[in-house]
C-alpha atoms as a PDB file:
ATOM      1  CA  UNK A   1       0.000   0.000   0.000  1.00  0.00           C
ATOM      2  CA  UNK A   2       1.495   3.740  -0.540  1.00  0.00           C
ATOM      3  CA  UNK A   3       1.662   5.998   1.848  1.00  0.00           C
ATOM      4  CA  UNK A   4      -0.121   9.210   1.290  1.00  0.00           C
ATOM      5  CA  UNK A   5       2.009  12.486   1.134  1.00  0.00           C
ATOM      6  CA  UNK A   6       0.810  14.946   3.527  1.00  0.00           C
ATOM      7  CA  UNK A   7       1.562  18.935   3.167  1.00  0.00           C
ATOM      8  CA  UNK A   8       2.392  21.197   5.766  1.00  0.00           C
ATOM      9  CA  UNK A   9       1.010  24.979   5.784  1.00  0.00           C
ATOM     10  CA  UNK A  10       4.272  27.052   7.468  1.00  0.00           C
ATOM     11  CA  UNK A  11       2.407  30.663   8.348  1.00  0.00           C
ATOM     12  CA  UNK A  12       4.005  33.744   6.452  1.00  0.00           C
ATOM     13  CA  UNK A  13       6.925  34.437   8.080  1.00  0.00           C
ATOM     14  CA  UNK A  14       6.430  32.436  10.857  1.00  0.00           C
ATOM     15  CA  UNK A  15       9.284  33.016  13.615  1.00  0.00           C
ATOM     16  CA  UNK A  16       9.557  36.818  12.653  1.00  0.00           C
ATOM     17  CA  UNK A  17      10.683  39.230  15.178  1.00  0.00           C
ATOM     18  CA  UNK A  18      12.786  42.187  15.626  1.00  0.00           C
ATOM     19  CA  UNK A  19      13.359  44.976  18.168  1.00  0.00           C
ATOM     20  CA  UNK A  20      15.637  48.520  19.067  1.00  0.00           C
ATOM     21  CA  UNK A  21      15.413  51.899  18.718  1.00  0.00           C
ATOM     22  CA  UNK A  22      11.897  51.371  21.170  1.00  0.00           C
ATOM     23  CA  UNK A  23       9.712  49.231  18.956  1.00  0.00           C
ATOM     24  CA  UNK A  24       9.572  45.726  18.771  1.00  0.00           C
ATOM     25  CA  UNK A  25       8.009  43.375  15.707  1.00  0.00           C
ATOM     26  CA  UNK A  26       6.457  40.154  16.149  1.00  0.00           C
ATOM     27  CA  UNK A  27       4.694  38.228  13.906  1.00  0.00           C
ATOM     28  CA  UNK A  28       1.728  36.509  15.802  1.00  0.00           C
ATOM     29  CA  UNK A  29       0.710  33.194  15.905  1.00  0.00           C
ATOM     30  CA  UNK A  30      -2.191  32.279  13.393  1.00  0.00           C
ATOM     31  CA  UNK A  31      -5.925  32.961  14.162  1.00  0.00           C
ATOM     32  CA  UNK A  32      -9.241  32.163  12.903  1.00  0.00           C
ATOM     33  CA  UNK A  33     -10.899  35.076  10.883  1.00  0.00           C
ATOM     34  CA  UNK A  34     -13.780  35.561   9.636  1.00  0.00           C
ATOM     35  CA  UNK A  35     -15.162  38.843   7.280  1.00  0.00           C
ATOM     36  CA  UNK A  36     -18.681  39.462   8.415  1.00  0.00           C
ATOM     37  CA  UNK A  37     -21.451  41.194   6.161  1.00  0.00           C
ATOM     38  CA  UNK A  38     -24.641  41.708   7.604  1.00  0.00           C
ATOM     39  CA  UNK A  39     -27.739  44.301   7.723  1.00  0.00           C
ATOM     40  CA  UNK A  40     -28.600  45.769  11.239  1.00  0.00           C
ATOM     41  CA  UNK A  41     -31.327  43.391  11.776  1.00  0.00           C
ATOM     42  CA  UNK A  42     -29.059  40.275  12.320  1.00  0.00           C
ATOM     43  CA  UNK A  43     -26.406  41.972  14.097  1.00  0.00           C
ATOM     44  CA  UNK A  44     -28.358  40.884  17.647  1.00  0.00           C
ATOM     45  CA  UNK A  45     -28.412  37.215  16.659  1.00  0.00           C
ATOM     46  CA  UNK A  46     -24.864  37.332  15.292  1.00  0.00           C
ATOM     47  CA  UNK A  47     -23.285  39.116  18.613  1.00  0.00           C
ATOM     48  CA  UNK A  48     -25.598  36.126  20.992  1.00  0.00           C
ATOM     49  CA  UNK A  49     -23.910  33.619  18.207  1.00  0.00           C
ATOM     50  CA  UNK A  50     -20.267  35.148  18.225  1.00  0.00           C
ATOM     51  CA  UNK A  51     -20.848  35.275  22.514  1.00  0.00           C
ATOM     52  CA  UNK A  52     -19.862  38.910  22.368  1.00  0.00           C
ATOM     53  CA  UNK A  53     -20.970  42.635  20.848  1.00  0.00           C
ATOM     54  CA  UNK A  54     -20.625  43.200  17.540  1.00  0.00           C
ATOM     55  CA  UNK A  55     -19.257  47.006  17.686  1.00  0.00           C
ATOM     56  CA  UNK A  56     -21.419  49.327  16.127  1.00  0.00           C
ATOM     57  CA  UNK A  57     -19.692  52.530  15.983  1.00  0.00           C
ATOM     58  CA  UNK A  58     -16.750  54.083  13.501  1.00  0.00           C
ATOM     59  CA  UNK A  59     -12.821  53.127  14.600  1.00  0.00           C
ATOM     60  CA  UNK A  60     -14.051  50.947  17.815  1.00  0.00           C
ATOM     61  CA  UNK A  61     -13.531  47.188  18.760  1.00  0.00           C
ATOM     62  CA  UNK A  62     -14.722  44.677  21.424  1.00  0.00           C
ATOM     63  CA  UNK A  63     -13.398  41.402  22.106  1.00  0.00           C
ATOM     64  CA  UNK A  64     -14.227  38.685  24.867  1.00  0.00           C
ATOM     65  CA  UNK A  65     -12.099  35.497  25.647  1.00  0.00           C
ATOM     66  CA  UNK A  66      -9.777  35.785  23.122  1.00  0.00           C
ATOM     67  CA  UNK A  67     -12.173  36.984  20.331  1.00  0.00           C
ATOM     68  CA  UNK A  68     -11.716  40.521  18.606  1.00  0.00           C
ATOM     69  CA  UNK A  69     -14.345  41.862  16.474  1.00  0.00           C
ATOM     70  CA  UNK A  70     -13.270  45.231  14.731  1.00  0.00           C
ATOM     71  CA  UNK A  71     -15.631  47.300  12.602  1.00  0.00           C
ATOM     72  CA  UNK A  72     -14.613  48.131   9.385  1.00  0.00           C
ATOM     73  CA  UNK A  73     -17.994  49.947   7.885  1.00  0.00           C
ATOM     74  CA  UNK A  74     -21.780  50.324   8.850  1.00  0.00           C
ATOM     75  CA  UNK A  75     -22.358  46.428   7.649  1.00  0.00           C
ATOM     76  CA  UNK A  76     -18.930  44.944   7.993  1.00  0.00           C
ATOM     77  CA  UNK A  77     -16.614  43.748  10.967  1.00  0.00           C
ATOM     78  CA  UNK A  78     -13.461  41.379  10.867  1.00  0.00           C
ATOM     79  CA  UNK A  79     -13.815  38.616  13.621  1.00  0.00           C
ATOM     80  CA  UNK A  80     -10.203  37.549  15.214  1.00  0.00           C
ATOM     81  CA  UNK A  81     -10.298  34.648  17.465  1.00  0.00           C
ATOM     82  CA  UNK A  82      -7.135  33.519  18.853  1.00  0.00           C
ATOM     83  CA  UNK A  83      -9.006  31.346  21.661  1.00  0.00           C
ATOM     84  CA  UNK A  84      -9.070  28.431  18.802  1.00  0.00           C
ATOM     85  CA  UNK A  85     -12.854  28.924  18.160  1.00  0.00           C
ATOM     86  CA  UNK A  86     -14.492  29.035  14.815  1.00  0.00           C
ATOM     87  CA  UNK A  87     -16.705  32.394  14.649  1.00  0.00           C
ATOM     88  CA  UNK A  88     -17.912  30.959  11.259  1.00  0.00           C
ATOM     89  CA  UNK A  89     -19.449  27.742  12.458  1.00  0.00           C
ATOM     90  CA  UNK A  90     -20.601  29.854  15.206  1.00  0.00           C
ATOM     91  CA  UNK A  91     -22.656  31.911  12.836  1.00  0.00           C
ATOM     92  CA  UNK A  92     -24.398  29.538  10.639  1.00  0.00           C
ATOM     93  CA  UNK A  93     -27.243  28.650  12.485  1.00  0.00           C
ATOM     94  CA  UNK A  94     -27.983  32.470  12.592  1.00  0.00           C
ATOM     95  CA  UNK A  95     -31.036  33.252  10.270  1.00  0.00           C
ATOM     96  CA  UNK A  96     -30.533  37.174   9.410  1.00  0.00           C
ATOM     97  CA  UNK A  97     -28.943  37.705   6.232  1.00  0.00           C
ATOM     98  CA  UNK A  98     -25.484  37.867   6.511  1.00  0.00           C
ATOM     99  CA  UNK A  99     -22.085  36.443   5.217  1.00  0.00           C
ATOM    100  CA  UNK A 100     -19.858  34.894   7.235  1.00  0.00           C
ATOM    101  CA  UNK A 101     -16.633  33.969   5.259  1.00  0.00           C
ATOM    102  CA  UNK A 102     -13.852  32.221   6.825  1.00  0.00           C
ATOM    103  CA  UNK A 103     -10.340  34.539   5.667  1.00  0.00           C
ATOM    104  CA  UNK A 104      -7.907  32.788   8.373  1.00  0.00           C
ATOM    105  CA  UNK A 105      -4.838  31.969   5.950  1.00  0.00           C
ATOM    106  CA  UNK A 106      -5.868  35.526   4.021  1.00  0.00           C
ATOM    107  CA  UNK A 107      -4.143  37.410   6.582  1.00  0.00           C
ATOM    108  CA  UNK A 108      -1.217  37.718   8.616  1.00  0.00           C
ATOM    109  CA  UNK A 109      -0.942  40.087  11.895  1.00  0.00           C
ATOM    110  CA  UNK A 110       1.892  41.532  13.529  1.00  0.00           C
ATOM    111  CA  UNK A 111       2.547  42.951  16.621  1.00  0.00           C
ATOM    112  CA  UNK A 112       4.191  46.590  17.047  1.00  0.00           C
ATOM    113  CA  UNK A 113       4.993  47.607  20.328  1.00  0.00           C
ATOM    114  CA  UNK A 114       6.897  50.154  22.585  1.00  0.00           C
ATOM    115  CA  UNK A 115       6.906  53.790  23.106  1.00  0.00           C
ATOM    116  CA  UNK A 116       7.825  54.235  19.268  1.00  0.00           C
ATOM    117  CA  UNK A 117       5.118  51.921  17.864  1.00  0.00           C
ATOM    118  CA  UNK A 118       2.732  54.818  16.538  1.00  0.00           C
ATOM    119  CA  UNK A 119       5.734  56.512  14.879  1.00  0.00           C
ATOM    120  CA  UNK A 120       7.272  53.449  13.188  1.00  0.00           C
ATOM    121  CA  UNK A 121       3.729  52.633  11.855  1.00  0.00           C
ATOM    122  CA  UNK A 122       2.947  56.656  10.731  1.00  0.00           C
ATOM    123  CA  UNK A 123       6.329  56.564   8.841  1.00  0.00           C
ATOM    124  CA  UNK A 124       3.952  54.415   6.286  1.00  0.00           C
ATOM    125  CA  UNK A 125       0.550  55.165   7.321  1.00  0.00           C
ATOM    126  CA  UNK A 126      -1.749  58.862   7.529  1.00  0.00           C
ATOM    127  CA  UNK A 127      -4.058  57.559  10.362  1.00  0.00           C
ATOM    128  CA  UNK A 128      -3.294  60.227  13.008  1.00  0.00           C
ATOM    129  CA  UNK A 129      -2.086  57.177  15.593  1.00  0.00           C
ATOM    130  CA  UNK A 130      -1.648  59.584  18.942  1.00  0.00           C
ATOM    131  CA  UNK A 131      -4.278  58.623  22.025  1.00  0.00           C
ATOM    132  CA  UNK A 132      -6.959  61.269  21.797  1.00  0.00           C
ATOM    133  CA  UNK A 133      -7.355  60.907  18.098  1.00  0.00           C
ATOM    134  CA  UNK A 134      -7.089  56.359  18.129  1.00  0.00           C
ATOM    135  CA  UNK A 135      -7.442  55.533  21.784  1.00  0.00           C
ATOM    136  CA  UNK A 136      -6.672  51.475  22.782  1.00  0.00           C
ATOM    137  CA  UNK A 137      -9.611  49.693  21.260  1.00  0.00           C
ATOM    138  CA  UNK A 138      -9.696  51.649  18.284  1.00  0.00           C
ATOM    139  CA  UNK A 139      -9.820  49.859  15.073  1.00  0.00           C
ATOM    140  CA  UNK A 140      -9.475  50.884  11.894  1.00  0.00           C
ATOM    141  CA  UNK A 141      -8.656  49.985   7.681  1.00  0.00           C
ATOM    142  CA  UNK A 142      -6.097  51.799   6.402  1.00  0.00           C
ATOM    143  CA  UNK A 143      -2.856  51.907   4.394  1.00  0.00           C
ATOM    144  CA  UNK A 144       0.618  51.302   5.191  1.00  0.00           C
ATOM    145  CA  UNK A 145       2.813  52.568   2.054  1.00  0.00           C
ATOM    146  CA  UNK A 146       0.953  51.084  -0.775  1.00  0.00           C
ATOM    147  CA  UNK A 147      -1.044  48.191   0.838  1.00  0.00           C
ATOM    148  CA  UNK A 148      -4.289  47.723   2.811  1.00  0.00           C
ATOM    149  CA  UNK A 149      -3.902  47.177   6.223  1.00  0.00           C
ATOM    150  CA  UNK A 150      -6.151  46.790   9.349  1.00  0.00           C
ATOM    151  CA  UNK A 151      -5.324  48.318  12.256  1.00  0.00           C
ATOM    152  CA  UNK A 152      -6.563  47.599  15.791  1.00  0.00           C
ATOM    153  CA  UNK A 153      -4.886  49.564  19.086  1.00  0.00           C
ATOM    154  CA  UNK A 154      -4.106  46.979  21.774  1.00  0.00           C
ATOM    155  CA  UNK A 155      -2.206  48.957  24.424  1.00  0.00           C
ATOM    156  CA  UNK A 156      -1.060  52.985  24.386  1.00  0.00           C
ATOM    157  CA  UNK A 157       2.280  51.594  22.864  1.00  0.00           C
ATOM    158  CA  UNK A 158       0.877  48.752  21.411  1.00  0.00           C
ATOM    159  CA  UNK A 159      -0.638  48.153  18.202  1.00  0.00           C
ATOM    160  CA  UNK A 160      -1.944  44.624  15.863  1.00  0.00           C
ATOM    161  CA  UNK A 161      -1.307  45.359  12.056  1.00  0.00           C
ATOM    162  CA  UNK A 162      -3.600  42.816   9.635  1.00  0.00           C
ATOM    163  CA  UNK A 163      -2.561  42.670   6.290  1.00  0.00           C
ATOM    164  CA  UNK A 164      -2.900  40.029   3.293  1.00  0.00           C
ATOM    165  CA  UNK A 165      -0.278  37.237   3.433  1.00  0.00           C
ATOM    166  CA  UNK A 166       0.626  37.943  -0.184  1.00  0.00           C
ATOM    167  CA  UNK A 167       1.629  41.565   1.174  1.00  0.00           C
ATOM    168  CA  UNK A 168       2.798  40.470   4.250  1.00  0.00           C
ATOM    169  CA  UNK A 169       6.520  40.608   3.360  1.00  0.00           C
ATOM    170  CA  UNK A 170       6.666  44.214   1.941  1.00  0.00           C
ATOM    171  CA  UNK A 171       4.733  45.230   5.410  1.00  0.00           C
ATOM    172  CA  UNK A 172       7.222  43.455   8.269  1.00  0.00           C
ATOM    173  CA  UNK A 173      10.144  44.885   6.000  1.00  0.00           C
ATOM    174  CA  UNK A 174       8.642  48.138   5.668  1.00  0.00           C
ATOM    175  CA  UNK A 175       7.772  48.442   9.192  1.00  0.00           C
ATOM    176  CA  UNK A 176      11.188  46.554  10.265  1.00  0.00           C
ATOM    177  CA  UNK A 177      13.139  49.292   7.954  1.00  0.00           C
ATOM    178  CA  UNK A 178      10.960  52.085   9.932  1.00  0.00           C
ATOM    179  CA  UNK A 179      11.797  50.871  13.165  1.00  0.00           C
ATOM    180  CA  UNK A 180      15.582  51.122  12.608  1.00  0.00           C
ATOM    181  CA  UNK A 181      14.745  54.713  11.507  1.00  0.00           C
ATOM    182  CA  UNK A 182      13.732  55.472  14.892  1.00  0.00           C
END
């Protein structure tokens, strides 16, 4: 009898990390994600489904037991959960119309942290990064030199870049080129 070949997914840049100048880079382990779509009437069901709020206002977040949700637009959030949960099978039983579409190996995040995190990410990015204007919590899409990113604030110093695996090595070298700039 053969034996079946079996392939093994390595995450983009898996291992990645780099620090000085006060910010630090680390790639983050993978997460489920799921883009949500949905009109206001199923966003009750959804948040009872997903065991947490669904935010509902401009640049905010929630999260609950290792789940994120950020809101990208009036219909439209991007569901992290790095608890090992799966917010998609979570949300079919729902019956409001909404999409619920698995994107877990679409993107990679990575971790920028220390008292020159904002400026290492605003050497790419416009979003005005200091506390009053994107407190911790706040969430938003955006662009880091020429890609999309998402952008969520975890900490005052401390920030979780999303962006598209196939981007994903322009970004850490971008931001790991900004960070020696320091």
């Amino acid at each position: 009898m053969a034996k079946l070949a079996t392939a093994t997914r390595n995450p983009a840049l898996a291992g990645h990390s780099v620090g000085g100048h006060g910010v630090s880079l680390k790639v983050l382990e993978p997460a489920s994600r799921m883009s949500l779509r949905a009109r206001p009437a199923a966003v009750a069901a959804l948040s009872k489904a997903l065991g947490m709020a669904l935010p509902d206002k401009a640049k905010t977040s929630s999260n609950k037991s290792g789940r994120t949700a950020l809101w990208l637009g009036p219909d439209e959030w991007l569901v992290i959960d790095e608890a090992g949960g799966d917010p998609v099978a979570n949300c079919a039983s729902v019956k409001g119309l909404h999409s619920a579409v698995d994107v877990s190996h679409r993107n990679v995040a990575i971790a920028v942290t220390g008292p020159n995190a904002a400026a290492t990410i605003n050497a790419g990015c416009p979003q005005d990064l200091s506390l009053a204007a994107f407190p911790v919590g706040a969430a938003s899409r955006t662009v880091l030199g020429k890609v999309e990113m998402v952008l969520l604030r975890t900490g005052e110093e401390a920030f979780r870049v999303e962006c598209w695996r196939s981007f994903s090595d322009y970004v850490y070298g971008f931001l790991s080129e900004a960070a020696r700039d320091g």
